[in-house]
N, C-alpha and C. Protein backbone atom coordinates (compact mmCIF):
# COMPACT_ATOMS: atom_id res chain seq x y z
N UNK A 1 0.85 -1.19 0.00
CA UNK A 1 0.00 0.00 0.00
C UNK A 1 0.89 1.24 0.00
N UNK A 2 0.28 1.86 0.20
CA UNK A 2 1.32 3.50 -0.40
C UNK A 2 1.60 3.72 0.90
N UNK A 3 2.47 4.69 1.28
CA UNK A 3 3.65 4.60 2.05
C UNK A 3 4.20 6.52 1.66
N UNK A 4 4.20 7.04 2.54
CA UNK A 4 4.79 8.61 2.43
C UNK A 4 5.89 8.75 3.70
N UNK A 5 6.74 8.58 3.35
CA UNK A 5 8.11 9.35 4.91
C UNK A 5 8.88 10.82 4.24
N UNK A 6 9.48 11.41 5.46
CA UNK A 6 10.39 12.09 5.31
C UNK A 6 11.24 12.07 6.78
N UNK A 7 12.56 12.26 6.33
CA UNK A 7 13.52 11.64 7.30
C UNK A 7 14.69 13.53 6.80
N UNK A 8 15.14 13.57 8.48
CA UNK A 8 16.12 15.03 8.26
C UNK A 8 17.33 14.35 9.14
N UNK A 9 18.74 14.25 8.69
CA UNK A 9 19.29 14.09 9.28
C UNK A 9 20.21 15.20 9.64
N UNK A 10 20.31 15.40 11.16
CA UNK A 10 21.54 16.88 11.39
C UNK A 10 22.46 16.27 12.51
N UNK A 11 23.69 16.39 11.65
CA UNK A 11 25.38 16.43 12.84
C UNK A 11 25.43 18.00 13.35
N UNK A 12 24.95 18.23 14.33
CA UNK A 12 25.00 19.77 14.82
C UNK A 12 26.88 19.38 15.48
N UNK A 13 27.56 18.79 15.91
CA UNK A 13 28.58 18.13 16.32
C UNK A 13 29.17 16.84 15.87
N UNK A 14 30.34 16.94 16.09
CA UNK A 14 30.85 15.51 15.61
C UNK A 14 30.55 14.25 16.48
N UNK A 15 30.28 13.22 15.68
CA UNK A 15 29.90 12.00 16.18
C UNK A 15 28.63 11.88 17.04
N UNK A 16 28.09 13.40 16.67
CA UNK A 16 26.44 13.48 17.43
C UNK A 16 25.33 13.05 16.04
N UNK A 17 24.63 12.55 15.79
CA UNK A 17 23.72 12.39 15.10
C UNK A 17 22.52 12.80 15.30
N UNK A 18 21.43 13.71 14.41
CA UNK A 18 20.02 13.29 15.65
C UNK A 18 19.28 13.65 13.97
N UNK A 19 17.91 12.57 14.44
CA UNK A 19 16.99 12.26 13.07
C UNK A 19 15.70 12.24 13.73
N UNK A 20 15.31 13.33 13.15
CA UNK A 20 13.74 12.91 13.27
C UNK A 20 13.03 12.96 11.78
N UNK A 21 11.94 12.01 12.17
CA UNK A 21 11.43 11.66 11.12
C UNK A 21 10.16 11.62 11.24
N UNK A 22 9.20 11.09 10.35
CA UNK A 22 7.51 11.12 9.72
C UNK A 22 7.23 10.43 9.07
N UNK A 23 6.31 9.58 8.87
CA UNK A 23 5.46 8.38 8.26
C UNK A 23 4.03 8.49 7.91
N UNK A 24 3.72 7.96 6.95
CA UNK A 24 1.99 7.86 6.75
C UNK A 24 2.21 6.79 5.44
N UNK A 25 1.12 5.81 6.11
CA UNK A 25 0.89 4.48 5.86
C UNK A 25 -0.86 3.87 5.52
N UNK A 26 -1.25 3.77 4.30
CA UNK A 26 -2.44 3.05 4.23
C UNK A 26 -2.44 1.83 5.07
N UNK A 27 -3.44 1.40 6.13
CA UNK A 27 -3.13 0.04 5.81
C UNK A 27 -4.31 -0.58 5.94
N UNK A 28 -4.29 -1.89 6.00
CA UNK A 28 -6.08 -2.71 6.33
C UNK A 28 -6.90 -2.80 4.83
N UNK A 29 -6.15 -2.96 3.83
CA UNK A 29 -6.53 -2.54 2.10
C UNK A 29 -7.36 -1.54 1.77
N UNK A 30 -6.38 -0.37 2.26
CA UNK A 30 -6.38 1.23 2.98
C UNK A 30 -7.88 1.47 3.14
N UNK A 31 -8.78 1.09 4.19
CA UNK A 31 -9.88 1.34 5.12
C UNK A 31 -9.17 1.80 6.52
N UNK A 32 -8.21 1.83 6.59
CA UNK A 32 -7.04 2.93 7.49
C UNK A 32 -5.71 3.14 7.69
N UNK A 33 -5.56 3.91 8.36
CA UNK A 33 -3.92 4.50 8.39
C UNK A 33 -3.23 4.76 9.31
N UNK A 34 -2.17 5.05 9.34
CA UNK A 34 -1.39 5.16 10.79
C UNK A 34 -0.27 6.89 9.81
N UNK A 35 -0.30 7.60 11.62
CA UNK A 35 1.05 7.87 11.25
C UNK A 35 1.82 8.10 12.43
N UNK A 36 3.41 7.66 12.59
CA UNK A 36 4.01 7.68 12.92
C UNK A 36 5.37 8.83 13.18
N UNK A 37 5.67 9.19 14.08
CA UNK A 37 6.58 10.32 14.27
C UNK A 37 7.57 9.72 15.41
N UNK A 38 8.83 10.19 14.99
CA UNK A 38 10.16 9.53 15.63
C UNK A 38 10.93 10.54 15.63
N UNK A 39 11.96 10.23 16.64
CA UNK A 39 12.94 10.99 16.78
C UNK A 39 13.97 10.10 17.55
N UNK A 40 15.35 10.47 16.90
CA UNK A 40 16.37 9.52 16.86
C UNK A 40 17.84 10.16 17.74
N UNK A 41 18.70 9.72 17.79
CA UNK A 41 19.81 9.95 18.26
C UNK A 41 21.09 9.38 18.21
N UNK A 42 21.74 9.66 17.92
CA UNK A 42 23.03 8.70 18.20
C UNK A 42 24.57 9.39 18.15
N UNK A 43 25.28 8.75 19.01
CA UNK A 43 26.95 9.26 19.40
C UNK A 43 27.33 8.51 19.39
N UNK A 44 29.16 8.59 18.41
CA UNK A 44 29.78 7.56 18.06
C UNK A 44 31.42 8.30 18.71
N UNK A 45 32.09 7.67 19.46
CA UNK A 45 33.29 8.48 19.61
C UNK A 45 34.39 7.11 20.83
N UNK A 46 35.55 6.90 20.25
CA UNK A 46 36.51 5.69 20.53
C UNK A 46 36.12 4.95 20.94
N UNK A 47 35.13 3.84 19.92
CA UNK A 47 34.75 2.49 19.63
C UNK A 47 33.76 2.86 20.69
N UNK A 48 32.75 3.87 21.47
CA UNK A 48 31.37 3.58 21.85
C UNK A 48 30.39 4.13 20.56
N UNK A 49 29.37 3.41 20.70
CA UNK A 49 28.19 3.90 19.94
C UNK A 49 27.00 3.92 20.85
N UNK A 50 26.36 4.72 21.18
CA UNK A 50 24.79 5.05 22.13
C UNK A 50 24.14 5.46 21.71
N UNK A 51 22.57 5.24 21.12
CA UNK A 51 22.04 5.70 20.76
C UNK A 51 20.33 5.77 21.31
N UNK A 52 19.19 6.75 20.94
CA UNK A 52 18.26 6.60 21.84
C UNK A 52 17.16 7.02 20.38
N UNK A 53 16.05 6.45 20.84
CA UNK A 53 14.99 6.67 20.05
C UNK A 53 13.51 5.91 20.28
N UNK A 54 12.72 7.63 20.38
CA UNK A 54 11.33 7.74 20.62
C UNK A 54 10.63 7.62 19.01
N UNK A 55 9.40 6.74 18.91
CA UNK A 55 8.37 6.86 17.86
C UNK A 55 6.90 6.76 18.95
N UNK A 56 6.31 7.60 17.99
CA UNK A 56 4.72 7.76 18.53
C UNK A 56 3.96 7.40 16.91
N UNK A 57 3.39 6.30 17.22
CA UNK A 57 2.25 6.06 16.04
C UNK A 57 1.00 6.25 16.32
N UNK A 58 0.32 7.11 15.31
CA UNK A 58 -1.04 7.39 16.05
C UNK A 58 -2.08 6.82 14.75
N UNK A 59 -3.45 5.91 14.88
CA UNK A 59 -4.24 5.73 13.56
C UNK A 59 -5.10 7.05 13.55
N UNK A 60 -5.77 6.30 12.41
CA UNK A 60 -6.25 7.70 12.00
C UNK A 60 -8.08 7.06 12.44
N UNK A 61 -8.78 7.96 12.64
CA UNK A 61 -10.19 7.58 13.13
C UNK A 61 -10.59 6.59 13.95
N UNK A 62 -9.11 6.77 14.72
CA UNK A 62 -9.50 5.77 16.15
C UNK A 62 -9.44 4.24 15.95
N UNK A 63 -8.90 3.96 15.18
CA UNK A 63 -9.01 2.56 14.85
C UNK A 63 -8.45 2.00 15.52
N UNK A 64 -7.25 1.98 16.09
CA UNK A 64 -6.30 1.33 17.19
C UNK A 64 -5.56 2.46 17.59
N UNK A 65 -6.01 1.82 19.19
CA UNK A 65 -4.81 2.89 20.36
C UNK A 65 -3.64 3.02 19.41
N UNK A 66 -3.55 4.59 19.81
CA UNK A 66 -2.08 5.33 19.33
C UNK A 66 -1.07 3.80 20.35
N UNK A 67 0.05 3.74 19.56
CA UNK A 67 1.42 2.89 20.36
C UNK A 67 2.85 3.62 20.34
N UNK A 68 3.17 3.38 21.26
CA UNK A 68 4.64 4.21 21.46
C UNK A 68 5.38 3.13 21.99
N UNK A 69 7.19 3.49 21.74
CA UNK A 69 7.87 2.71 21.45
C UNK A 69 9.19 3.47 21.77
N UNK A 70 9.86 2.96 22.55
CA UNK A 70 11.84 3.16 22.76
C UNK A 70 12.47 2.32 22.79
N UNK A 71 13.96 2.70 22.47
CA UNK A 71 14.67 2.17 22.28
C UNK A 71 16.23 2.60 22.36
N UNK A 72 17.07 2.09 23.57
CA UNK A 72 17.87 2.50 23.18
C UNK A 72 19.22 1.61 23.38
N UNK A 73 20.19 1.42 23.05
CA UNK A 73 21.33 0.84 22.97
C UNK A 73 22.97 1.45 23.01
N UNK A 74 23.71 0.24 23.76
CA UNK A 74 24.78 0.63 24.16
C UNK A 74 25.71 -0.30 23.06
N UNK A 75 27.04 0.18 22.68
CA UNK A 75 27.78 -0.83 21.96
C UNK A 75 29.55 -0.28 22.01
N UNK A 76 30.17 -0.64 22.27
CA UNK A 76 31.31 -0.69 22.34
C UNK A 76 32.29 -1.83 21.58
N UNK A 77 32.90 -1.01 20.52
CA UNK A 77 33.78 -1.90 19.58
C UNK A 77 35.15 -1.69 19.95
N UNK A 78 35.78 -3.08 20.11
CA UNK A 78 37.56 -3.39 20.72
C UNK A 78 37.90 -3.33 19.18
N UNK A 79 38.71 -2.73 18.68
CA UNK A 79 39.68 -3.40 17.27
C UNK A 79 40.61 -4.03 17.87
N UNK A 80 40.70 -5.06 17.09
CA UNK A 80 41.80 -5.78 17.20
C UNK A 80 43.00 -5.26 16.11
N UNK A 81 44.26 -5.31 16.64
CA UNK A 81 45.21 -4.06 16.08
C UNK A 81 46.35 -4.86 14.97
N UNK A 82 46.07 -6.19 15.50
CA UNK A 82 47.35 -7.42 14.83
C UNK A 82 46.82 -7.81 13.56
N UNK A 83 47.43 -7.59 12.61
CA UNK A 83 46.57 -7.81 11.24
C UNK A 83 46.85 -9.16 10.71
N UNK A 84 47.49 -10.25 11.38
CA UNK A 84 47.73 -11.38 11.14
C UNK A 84 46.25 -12.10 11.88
N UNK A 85 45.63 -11.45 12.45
CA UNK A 85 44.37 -12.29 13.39
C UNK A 85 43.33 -12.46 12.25
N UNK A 86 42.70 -13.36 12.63
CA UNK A 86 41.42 -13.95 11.98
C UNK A 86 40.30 -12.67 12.50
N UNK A 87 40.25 -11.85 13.67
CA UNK A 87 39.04 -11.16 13.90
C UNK A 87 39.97 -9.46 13.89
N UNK A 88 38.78 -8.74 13.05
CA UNK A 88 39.03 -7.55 13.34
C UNK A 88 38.73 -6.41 14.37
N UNK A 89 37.57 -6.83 14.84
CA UNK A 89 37.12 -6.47 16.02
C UNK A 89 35.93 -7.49 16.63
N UNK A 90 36.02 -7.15 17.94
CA UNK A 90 34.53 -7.74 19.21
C UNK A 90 33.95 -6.70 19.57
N UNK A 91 32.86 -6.58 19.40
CA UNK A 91 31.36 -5.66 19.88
C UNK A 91 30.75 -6.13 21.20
N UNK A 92 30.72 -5.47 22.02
CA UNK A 92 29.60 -5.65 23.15
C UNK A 92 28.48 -4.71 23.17
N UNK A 93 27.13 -5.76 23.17
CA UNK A 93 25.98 -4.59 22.88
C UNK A 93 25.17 -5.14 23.57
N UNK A 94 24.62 -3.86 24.38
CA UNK A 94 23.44 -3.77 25.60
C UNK A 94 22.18 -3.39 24.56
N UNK A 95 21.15 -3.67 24.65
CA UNK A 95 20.21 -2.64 24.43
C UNK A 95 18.77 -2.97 24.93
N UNK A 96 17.98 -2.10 25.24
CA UNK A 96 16.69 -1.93 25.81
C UNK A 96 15.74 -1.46 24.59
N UNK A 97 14.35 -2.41 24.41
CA UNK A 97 13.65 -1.69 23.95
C UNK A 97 12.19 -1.80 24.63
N UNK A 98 11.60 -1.15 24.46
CA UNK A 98 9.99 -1.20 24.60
C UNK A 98 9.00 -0.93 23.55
N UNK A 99 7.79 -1.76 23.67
CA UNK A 99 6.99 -1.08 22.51
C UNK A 99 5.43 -1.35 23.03
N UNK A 100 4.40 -0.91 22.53
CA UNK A 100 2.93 -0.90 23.41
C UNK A 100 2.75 -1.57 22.20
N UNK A 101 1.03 -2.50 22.28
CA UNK A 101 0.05 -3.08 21.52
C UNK A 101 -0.22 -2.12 20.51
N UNK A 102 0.21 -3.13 19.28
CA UNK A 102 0.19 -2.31 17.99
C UNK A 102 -0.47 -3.18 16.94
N UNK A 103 -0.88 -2.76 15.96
CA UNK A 103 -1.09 -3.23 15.07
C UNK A 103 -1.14 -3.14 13.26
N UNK A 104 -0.68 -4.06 12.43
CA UNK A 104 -0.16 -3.74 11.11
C UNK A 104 -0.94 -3.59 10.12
N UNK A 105 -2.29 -3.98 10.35
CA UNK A 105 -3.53 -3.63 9.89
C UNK A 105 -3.79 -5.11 8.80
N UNK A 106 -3.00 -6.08 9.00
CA UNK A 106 -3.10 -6.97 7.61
C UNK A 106 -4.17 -8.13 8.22
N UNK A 107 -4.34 -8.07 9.72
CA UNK A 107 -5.70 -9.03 10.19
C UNK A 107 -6.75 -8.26 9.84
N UNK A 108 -6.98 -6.59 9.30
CA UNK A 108 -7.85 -6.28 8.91
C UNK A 108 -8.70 -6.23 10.67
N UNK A 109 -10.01 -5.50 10.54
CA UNK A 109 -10.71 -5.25 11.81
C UNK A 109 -11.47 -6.00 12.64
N UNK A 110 -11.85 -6.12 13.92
CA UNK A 110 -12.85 -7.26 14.54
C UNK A 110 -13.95 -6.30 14.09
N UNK A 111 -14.96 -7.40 13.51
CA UNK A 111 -16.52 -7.28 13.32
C UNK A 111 -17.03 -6.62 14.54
N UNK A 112 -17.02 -7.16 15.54
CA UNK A 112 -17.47 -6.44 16.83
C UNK A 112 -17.25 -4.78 17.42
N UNK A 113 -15.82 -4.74 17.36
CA UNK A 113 -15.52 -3.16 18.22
C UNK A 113 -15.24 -2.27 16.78
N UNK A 114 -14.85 -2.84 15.80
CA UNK A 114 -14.71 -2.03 14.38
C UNK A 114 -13.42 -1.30 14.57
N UNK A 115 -12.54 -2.13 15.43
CA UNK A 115 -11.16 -1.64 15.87
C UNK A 115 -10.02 -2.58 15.04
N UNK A 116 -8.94 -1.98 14.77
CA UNK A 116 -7.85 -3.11 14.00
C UNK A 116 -7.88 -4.05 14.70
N UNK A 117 -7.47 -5.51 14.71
CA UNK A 117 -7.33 -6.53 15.49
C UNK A 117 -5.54 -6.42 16.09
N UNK A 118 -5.16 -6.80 16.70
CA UNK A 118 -4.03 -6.75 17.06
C UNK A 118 -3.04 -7.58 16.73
N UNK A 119 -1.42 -7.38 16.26
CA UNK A 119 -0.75 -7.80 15.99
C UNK A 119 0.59 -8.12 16.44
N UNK A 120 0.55 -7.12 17.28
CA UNK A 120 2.05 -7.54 17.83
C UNK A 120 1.42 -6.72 19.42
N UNK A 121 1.75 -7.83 20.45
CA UNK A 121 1.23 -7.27 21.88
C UNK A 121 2.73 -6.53 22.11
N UNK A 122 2.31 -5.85 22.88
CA UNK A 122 3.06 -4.63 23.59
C UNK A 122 4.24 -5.71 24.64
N UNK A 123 5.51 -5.02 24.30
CA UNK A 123 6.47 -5.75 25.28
C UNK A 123 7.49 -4.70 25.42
N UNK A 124 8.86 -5.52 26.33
CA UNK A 124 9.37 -4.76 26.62
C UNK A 124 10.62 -6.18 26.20
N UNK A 125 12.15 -5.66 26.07
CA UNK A 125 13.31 -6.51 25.30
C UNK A 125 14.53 -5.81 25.62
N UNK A 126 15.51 -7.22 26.61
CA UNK A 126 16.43 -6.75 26.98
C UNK A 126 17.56 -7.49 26.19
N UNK A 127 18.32 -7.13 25.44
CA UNK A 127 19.43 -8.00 24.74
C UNK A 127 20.98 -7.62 24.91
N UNK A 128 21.20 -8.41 25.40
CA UNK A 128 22.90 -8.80 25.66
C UNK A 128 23.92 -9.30 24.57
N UNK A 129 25.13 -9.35 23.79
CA UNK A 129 25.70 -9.89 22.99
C UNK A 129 26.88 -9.12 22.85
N UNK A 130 27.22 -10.29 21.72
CA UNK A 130 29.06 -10.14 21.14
C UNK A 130 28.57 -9.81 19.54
N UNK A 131 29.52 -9.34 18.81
CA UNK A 131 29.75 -9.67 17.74
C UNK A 131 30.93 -9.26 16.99
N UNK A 132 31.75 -10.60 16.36
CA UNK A 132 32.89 -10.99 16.03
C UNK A 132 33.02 -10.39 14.84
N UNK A 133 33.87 -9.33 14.25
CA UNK A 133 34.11 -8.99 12.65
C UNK A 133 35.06 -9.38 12.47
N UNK A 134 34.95 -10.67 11.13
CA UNK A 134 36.34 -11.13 10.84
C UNK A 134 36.94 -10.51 9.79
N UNK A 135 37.98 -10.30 9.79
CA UNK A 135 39.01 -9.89 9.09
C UNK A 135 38.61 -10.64 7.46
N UNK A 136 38.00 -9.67 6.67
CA UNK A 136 38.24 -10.59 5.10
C UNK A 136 37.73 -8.91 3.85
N UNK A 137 38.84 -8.29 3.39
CA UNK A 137 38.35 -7.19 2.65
C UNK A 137 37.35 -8.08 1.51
N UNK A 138 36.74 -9.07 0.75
CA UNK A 138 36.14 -9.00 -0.19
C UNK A 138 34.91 -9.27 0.46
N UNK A 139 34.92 -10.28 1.46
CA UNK A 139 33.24 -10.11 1.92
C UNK A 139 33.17 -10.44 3.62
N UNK A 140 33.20 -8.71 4.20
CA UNK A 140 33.32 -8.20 5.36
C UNK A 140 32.37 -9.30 5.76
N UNK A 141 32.55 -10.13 6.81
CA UNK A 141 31.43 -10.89 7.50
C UNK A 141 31.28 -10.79 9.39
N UNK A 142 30.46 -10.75 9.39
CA UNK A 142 30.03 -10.12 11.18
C UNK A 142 29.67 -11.84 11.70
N UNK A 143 29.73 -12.02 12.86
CA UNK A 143 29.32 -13.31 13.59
C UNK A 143 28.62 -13.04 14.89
N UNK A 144 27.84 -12.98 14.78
CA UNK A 144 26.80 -12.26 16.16
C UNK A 144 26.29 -13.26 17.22
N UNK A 145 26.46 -12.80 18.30
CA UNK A 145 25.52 -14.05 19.20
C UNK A 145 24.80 -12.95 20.25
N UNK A 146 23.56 -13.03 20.65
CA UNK A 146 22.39 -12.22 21.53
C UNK A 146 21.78 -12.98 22.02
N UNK A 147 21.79 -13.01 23.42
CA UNK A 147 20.28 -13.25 23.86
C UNK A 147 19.18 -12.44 24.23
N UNK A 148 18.38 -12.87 24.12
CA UNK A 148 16.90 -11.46 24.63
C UNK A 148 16.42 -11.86 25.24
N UNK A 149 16.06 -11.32 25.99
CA UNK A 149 14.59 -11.27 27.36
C UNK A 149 13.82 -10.65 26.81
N UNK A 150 12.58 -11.26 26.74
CA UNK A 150 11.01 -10.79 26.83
C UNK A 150 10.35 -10.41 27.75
N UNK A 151 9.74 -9.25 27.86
CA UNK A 151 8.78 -9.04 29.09
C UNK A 151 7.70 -8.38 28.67
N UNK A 152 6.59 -9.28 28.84
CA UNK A 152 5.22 -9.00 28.83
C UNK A 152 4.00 -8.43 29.28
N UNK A 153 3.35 -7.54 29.59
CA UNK A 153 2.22 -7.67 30.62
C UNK A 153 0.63 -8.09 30.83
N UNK A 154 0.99 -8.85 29.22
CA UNK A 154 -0.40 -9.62 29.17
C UNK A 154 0.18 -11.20 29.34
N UNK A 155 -1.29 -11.93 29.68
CA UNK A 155 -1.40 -12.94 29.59
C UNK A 155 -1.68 -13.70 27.85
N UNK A 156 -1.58 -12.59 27.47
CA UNK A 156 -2.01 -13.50 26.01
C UNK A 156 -0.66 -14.00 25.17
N UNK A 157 -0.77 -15.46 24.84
CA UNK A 157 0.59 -15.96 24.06
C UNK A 157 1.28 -15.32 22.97
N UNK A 158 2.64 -14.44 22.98
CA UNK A 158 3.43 -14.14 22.30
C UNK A 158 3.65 -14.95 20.90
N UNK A 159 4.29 -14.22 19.84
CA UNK A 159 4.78 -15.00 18.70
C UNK A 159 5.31 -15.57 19.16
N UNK A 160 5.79 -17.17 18.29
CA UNK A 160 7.11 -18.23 18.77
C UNK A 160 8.06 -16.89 18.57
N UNK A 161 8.56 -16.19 17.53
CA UNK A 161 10.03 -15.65 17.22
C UNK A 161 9.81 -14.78 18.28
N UNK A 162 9.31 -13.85 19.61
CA UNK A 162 8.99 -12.79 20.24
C UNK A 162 9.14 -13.69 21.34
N UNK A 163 9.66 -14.53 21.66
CA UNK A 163 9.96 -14.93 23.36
C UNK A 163 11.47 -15.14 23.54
N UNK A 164 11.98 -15.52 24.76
CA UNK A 164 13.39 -15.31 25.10
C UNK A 164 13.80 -16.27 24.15
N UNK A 165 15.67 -16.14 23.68
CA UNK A 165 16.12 -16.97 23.04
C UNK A 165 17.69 -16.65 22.73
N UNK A 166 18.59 -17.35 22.39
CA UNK A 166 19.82 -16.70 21.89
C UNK A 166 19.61 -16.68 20.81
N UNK A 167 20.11 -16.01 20.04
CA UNK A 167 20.08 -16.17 18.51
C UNK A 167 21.60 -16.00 17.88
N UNK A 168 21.52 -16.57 17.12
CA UNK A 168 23.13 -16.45 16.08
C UNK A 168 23.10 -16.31 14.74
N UNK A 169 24.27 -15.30 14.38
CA UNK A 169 23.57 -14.66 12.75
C UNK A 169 25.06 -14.38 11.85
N UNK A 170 25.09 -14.89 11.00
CA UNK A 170 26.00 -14.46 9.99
C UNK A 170 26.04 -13.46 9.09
N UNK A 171 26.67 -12.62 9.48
CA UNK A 171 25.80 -11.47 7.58
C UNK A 171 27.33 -11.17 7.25
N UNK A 172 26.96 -11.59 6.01
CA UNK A 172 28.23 -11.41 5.25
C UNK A 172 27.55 -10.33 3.70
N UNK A 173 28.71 -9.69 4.04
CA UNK A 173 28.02 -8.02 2.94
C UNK A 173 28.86 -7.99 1.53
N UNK A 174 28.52 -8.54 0.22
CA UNK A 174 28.79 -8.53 -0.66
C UNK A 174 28.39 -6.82 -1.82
């Protein structure tokens, strides 16, 4: 469905970042819409990266509670300095997010309240991890390991992929 953003990015300082941005979204096979407003942040300065960021999504004619959402994260990159090593650097990354009962509009509405049906319940996500960059100039590859905590405040069953878990990920960037 159609889809409108605009995104401003300003370095008022070095290694300061800050973005705010705007969204508007048909959705529900556009019988409604959402729009969304964010604002971003981030500082990068000897291997820390911190960054913080507020979005407020609001529908349009009441269809589903407005949802709001943060997020923010800690990361600290070691280089490794010996260029004979297999890894170029280790990452340690904290990050916190939260997000309220939202929905993507693709269950379309309950017959009953004439409200979106819901899609993703409101949680809160704590993730811990490494990630390994190995040393290879033709195809930079990252080796990640995270675990997450889920925290809920409903009783209603989460997605399988939306509950605690480690996860492990390869991305290799061609």
């Amino acid at each position: 469905t159609p889809a409108y953003s605009a995104r401003i990015q300003f370095f008022p300082v070095g290694g300061l970042l800050l973005t705010p941005s705007v969204q508007h979204q048909l959705i529900s096979e556009r019988n409604a819409a959402y729009t969304s407003f964010d604002i971003g942040a981030s500082y990068e300065r000897a291997g820390f990266h911190i960054e913080a960021e507020y979005l407020h999504k609001a529908y349009t004619q009441g269809a589903f509670s407005p949802c709001d959402a943060v997020n923010s994260m800690f990361i600290y990159r070691q280089q490794i300095k010996k260029e004979s090593s297999f890894l170029q650097s280790i990452s340690y990354l904290l990050r916190y997010d939260r997000m309220g009962d939202h929905s993507d509009g693709k269950k379309g509405f309950d017959s009953e309240t004439d409200k979106l049906i819901l899609s993703d319940l409101g949680r809160q996500r704590i993730t811990a991890g490494m990630t390994f960059a190995v040393r290879n100039q033709l195809f930079p590859t990252d080796i990640r390991i995270n675990y997450e905590k889920y925290i809920y405040s409903s009783d209603l069953a989460p997605k399988e992929s939306e509950m605690d878990k480690i996860a492990l990920e390869v991305m290799i960037r061609f």
